[in-house]
N, C-alpha and C. Protein backbone atom coordinates (compact mmCIF):
# COMPACT_ATOMS: atom_id res chain seq x y z
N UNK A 1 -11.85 -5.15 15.11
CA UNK A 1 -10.65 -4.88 14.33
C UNK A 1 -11.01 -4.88 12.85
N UNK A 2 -10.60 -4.00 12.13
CA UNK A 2 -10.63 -4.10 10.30
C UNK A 2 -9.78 -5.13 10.11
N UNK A 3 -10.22 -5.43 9.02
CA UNK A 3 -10.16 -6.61 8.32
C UNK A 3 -9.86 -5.94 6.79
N UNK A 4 -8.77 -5.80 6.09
CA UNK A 4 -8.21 -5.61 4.93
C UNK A 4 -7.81 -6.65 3.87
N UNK A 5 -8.16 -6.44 2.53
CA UNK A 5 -7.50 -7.14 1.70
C UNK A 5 -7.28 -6.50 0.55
N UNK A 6 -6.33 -6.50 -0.01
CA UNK A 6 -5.21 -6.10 -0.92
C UNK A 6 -5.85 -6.71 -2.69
N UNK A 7 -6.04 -5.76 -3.65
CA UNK A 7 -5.90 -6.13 -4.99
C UNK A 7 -5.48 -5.11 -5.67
N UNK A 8 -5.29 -6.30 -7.16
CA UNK A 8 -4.51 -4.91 -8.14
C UNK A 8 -3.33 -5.43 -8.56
N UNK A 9 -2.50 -6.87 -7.54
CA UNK A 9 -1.19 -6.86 -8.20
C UNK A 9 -1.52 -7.60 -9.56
N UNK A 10 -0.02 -7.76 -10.55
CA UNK A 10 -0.01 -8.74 -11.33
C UNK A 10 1.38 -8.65 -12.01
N UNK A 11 1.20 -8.35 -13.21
CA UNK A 11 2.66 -8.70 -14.22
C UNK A 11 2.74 -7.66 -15.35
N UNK A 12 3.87 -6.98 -15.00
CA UNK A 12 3.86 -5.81 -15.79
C UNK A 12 5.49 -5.29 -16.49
N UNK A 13 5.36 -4.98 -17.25
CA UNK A 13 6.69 -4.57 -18.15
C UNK A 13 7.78 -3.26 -17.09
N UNK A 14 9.17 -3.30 -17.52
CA UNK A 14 9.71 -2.41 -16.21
C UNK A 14 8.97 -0.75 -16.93
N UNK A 15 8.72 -0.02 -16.44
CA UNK A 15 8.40 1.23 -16.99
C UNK A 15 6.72 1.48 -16.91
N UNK A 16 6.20 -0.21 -16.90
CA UNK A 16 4.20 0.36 -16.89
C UNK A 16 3.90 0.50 -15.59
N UNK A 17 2.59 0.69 -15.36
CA UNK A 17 1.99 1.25 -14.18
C UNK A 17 1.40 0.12 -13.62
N UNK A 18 0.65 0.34 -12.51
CA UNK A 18 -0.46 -0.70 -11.50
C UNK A 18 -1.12 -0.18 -10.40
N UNK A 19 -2.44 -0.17 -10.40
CA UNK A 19 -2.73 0.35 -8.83
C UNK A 19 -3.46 -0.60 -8.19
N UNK A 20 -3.09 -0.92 -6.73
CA UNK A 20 -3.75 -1.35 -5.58
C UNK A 20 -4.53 -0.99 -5.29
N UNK A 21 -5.40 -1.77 -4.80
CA UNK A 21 -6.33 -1.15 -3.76
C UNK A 21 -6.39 -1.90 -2.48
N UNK A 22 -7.07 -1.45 -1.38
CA UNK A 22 -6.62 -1.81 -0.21
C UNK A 22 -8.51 -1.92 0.71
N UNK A 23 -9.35 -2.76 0.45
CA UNK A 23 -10.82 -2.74 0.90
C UNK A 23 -10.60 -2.97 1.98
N UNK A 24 -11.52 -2.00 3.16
CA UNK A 24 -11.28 -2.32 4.15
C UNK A 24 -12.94 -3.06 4.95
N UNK A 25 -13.08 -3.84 6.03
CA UNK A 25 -14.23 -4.22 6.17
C UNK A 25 -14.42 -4.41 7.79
N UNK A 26 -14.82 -4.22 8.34
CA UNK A 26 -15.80 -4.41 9.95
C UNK A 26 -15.49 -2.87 10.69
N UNK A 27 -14.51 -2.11 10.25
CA UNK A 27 -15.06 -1.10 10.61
C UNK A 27 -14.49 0.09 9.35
N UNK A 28 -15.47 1.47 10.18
CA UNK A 28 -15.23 2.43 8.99
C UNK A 28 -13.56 2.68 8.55
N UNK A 29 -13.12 3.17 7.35
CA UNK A 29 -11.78 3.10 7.62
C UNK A 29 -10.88 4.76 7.78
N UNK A 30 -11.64 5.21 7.99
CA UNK A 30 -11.69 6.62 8.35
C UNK A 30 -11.10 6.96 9.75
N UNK A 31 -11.17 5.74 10.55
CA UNK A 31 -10.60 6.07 11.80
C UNK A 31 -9.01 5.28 11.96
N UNK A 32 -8.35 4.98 10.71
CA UNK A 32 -7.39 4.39 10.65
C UNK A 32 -6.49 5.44 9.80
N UNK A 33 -5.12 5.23 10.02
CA UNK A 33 -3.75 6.00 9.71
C UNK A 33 -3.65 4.83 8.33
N UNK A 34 -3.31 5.07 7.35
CA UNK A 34 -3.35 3.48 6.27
C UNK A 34 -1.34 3.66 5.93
N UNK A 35 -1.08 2.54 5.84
CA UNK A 35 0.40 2.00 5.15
C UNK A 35 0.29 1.20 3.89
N UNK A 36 1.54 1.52 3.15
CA UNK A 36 1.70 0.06 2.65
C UNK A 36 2.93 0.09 2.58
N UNK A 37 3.61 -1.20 2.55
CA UNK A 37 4.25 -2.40 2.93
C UNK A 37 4.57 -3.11 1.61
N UNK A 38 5.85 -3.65 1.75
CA UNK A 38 6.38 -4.49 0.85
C UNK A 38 7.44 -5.17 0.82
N UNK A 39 7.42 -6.81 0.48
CA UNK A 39 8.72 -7.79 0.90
C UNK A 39 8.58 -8.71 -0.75
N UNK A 40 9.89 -7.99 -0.89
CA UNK A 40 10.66 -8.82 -1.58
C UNK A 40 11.44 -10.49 -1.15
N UNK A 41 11.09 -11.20 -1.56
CA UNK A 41 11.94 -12.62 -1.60
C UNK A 41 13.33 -12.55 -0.84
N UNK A 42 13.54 -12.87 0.24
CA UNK A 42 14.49 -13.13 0.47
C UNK A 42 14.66 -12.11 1.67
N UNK A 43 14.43 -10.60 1.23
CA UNK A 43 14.14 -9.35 2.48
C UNK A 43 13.28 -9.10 3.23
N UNK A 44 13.76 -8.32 4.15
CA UNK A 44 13.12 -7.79 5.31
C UNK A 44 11.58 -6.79 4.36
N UNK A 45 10.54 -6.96 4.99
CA UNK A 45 9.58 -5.74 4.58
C UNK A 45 9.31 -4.77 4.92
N UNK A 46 9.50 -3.81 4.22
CA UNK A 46 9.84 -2.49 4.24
C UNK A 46 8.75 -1.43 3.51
N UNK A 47 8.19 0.00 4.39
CA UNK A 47 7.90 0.71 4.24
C UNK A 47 7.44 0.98 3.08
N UNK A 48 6.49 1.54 2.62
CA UNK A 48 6.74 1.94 1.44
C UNK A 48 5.88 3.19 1.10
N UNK A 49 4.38 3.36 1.73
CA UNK A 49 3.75 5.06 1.66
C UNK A 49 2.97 4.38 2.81
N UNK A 50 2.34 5.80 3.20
CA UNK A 50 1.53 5.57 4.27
C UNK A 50 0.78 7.49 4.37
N UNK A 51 -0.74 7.44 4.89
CA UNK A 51 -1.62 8.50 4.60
C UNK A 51 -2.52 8.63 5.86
N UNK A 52 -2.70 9.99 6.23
CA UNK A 52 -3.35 10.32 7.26
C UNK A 52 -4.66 10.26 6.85
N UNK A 53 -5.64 10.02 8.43
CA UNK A 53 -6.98 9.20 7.84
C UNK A 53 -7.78 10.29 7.40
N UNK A 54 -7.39 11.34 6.87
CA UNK A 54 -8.49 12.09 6.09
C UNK A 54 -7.52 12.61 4.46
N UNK A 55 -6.57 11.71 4.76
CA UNK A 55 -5.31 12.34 3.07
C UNK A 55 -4.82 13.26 3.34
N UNK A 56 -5.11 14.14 4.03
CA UNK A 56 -4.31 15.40 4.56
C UNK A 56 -2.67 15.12 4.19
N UNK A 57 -1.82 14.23 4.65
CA UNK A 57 -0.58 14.06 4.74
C UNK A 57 -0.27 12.61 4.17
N UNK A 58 0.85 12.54 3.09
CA UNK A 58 1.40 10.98 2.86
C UNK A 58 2.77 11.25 2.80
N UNK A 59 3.43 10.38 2.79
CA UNK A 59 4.99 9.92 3.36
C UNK A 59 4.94 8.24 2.20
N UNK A 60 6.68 8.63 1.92
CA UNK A 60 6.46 7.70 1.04
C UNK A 60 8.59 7.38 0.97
N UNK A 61 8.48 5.94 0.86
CA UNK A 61 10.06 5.55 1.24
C UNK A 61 10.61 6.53 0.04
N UNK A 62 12.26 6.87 0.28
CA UNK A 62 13.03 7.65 -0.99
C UNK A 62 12.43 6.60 -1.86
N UNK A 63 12.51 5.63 -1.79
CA UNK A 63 12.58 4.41 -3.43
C UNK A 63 11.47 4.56 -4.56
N UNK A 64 10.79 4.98 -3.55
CA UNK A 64 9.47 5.16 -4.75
C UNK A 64 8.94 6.81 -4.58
N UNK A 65 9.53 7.39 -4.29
CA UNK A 65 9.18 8.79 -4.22
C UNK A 65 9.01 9.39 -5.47
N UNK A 66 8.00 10.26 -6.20
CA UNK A 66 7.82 10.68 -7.51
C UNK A 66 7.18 9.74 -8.20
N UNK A 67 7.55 8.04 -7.71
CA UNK A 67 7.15 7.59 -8.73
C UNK A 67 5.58 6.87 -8.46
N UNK A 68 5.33 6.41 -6.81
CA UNK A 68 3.94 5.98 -6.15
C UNK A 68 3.41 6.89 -6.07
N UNK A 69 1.43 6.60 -5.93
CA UNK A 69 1.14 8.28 -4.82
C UNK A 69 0.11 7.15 -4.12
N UNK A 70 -0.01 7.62 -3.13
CA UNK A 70 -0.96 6.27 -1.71
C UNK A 70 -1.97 7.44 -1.88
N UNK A 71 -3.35 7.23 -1.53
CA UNK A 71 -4.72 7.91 -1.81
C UNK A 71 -5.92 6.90 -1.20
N UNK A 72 -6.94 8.15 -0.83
CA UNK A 72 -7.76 7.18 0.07
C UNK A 72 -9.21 7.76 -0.43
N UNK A 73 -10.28 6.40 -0.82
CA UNK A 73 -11.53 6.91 -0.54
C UNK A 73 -12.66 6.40 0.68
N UNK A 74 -12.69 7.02 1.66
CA UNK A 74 -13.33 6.89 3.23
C UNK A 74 -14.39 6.41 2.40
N UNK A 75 -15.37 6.89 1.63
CA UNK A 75 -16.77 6.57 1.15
C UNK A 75 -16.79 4.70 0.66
N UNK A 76 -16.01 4.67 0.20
CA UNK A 76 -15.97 3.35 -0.42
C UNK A 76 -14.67 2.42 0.03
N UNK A 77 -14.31 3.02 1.41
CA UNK A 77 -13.29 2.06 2.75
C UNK A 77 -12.43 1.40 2.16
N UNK A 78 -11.30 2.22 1.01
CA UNK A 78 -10.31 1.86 0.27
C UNK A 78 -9.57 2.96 0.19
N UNK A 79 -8.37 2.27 -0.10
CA UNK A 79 -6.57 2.92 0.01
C UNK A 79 -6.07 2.37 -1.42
N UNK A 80 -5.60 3.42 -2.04
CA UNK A 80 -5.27 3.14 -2.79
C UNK A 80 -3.29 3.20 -3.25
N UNK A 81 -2.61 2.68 -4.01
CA UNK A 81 -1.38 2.76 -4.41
C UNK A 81 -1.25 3.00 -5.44
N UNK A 82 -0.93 4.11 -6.37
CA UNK A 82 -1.12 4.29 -7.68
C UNK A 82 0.47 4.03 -7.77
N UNK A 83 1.53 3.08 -8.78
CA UNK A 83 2.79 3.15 -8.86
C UNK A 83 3.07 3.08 -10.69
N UNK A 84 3.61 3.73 -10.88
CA UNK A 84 3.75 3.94 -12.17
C UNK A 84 5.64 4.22 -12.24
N UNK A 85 6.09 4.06 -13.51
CA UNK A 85 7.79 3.66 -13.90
C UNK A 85 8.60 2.70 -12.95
N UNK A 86 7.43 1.45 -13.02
CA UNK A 86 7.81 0.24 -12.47
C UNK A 86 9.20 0.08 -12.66
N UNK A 87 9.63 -0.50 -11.84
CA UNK A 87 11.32 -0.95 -12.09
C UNK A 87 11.50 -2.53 -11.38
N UNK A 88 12.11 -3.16 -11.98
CA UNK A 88 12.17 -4.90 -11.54
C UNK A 88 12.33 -4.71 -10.09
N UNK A 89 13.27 -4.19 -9.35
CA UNK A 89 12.86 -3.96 -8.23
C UNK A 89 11.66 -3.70 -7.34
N UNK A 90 11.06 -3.33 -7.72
CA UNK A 90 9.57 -2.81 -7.10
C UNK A 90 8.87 -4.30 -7.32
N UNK A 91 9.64 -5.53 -7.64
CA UNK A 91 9.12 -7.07 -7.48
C UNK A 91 8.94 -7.08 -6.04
N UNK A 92 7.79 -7.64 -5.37
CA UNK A 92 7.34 -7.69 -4.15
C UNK A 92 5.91 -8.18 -3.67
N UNK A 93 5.55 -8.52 -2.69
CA UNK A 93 4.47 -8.96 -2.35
C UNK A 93 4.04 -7.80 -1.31
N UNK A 94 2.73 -6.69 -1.92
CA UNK A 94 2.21 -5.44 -1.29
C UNK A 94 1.46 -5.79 -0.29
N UNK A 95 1.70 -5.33 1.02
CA UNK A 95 1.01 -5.18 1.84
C UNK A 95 0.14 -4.17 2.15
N UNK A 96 -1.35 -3.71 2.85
CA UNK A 96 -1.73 -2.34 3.21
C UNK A 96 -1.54 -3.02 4.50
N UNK A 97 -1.77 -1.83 5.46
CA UNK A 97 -1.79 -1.86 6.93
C UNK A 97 -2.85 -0.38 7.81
N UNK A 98 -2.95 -0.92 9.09
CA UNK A 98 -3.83 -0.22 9.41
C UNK A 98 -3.48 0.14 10.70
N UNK A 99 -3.00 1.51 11.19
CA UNK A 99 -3.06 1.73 12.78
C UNK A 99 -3.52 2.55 13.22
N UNK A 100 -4.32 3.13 14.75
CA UNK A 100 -4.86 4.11 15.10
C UNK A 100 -4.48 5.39 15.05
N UNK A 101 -3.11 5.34 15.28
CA UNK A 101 -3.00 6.56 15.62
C UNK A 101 -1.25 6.81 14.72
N UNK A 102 -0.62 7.62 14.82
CA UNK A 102 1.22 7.80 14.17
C UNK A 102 1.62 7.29 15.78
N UNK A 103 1.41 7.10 16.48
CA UNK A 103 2.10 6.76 17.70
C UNK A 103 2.11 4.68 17.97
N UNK A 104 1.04 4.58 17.25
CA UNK A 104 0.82 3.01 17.53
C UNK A 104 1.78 2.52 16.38
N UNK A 105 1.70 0.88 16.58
CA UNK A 105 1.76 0.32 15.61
C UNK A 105 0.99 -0.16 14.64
N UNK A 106 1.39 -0.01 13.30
CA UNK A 106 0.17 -1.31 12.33
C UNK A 106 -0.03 -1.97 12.70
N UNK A 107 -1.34 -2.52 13.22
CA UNK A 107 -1.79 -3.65 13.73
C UNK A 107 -2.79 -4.52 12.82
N UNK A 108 -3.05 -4.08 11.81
CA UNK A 108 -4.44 -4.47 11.31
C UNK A 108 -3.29 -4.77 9.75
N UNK A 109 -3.18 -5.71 9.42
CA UNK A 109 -2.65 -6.47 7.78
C UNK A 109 -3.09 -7.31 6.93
N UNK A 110 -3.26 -6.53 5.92
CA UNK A 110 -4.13 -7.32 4.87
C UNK A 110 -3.44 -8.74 4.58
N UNK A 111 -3.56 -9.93 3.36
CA UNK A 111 -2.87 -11.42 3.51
C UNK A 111 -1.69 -10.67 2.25
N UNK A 112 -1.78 -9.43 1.38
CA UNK A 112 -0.55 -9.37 0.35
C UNK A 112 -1.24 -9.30 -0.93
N UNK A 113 -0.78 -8.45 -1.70
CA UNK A 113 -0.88 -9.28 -3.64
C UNK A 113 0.59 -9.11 -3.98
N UNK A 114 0.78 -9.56 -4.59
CA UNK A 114 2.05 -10.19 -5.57
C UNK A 114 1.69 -9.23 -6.42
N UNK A 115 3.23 -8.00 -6.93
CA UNK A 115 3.53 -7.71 -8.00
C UNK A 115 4.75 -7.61 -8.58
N UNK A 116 4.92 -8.19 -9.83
CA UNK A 116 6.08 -8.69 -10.10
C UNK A 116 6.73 -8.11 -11.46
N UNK A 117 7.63 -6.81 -11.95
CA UNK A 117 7.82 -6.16 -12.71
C UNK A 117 8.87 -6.76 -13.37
N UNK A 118 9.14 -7.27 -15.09
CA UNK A 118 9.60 -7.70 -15.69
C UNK A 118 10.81 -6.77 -16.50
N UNK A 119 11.45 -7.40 -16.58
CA UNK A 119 12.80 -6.55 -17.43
C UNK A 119 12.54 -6.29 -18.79
């Protein structure tokens, strides 16, 4: 099973940018569908982009549409989240995720980074 972990979050003004990255490790990550994921305090975690394992195709919740783009480099077994016109909302703890196929589930979850957009 891959083994993922999540960097990149931190503390940022409402309107600046941040990107994730998502390292993946024990196997290639090329044979994985990638997500990411995000829970706010108090809510359910929820959707947020997700990319077919060659980039071909990404999907991304209305909330952050225009404003994320999810991106992948197979060579160096990372996913990336580029999110830019942060909004206090977009406060959350990011998850990536990993599943075989659009038919499975994410099975494979990184432990989270914390990013937390200021007013």
């Amino acid at each position: 099973q891959v083994q993922l972990v999540e960097s990149g979050g931190g503390l940022v003004q409402a309107g600046g940018s941040l990107r994730l990255a998502c390292t993946a490790s024990g196997r290639t990550i090329s044979s994985y569908y990638m997500g990411w994921f995000r829970q706010a305090p108090g809510k359910e975690r929820e959707f947020v982009a997700a990319i077919t394992r060659y980039g071909g195709t990404t999907t991304y919740a209305d909330s952050v549409k225009g404003r994320f783009r999810v991106s992948r480099d197979n060579a160096k077994n990372t996913v990336y989240l580029q999110m830019s016109s942060l909004k206090p909302e977009d406060t959350a703890v990011y998850y990536c995720a990993a599943r075989i196929s659009p038919e499975t589930n994410f099975s494979s979850w990184g432990q989270g980074t914390q990013v937390t957009v200021s007013s």
